[in-house]
Protein backbone atom coordinates (compact mmCIF):
# COMPACT_ATOMS: atom_id res chain seq x y z
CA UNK A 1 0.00 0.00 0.00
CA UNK A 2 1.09 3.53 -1.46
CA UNK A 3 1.03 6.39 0.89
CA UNK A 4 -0.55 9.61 -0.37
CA UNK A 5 0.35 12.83 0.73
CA UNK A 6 -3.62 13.02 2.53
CA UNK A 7 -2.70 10.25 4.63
CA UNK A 8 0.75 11.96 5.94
CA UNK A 9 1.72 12.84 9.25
CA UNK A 10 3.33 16.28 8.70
CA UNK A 11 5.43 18.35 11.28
CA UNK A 12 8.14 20.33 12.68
CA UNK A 13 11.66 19.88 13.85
CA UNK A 14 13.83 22.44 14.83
CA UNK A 15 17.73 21.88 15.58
CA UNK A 16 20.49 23.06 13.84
CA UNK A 17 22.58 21.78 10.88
CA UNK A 18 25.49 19.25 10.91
CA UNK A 19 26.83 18.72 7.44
CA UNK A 20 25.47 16.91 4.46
CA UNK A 21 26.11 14.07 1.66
CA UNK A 22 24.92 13.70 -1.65
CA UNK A 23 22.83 10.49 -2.19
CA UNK A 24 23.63 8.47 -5.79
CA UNK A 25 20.56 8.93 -7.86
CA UNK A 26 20.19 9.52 -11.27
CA UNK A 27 17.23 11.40 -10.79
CA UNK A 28 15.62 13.39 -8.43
CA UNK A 29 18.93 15.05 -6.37
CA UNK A 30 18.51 13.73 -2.87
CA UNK A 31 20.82 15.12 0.57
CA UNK A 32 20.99 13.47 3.20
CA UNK A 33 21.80 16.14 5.75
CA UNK A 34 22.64 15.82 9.77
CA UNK A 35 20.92 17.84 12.81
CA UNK A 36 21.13 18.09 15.70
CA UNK A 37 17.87 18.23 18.20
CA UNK A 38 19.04 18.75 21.64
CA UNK A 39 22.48 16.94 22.10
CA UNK A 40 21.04 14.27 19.53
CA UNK A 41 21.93 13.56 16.17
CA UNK A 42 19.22 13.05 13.84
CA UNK A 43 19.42 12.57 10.07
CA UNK A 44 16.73 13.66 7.21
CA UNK A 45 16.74 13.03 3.32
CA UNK A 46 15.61 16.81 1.42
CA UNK A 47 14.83 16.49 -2.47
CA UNK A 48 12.80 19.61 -3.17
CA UNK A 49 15.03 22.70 -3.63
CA UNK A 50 18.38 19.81 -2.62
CA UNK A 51 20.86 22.19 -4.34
CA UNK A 52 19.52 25.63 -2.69
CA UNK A 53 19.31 23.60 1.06
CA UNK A 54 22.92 23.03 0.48
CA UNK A 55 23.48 26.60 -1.08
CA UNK A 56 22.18 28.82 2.09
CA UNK A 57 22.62 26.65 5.05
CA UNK A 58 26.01 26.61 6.84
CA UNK A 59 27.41 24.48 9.65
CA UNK A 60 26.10 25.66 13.01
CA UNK A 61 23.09 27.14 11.65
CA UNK A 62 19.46 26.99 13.14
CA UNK A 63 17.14 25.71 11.35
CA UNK A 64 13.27 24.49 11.22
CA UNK A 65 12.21 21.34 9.07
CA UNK A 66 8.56 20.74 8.00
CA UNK A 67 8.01 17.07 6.53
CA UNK A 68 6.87 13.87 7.23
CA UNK A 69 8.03 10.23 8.14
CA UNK A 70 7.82 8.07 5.13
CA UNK A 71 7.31 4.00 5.00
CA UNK A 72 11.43 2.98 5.87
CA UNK A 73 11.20 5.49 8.85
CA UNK A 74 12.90 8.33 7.48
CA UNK A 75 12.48 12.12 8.07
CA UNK A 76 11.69 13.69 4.33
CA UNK A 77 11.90 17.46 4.16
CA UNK A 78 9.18 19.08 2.51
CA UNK A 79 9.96 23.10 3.40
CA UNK A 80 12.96 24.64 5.69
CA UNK A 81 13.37 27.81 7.20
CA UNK A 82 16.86 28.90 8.70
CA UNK A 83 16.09 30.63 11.85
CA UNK A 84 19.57 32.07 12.92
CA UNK A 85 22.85 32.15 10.67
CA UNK A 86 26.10 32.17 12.05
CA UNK A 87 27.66 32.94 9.03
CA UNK A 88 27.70 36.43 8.17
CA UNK A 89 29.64 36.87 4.87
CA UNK A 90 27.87 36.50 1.68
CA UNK A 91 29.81 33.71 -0.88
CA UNK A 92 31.89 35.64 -3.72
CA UNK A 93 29.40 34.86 -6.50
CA UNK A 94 26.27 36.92 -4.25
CA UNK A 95 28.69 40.01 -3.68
CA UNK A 96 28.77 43.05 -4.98
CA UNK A 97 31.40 44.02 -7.54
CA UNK A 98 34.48 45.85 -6.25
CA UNK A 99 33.40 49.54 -6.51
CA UNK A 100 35.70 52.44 -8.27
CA UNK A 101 36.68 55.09 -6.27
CA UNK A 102 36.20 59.03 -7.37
CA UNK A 103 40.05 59.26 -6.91
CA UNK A 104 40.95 56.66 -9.04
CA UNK A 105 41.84 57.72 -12.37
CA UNK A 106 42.02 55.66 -15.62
């Protein structure tokens, strides 16, 4: 018997993020990713928006996870929200470009 998303049990976890490992699929991308819940270490598989997850969240951040169990017992992530960053600094491809001075002459 299929499960269908009526029949899920969906709800929230917050902790904050471990690290993360690529599972081999072919198709859909699928993360395994480690939290931690209050001195425990859990683990949850994210598909939807994989590549972004892995994009904004750093080590050490907080985060919230909204999902369900599915049938072998495993966390799936359907939405995330990162509560607090502890990383402050944007990566080099989201900065701004270095800015000319007045001064500077060509």
């Amino acid at each position: 018997m299929t499960q269908t998303p009526a029949n899920r049990d969906y709800y929230t976890i917050n902790g904050r993020f471990i690290s993360h490992k690529f599972i081999k699929t072919t198709e859909p991308i699928m993360i395994l990713i480690k939290f931690s819940v209050a001195d425990e270490v859990k683990t949850a598989i994210i598909v939807k928006n994989a590549l972004r997850f892995i994009e904004e969240v750093y080590p050490d951040d907080a985060i919230s996870l909204y999902g369900y169990t599915n049938q072998r017992k495993q966390f799936v992530i359907s939405k995330y929200l990162i509560t607090s960053t502890q990383h402050t600094d944007l990566p080099a491809h989201l900065k701004y470009p270095k800015q000319r001075h007045p001064d500077d002459s060509l």
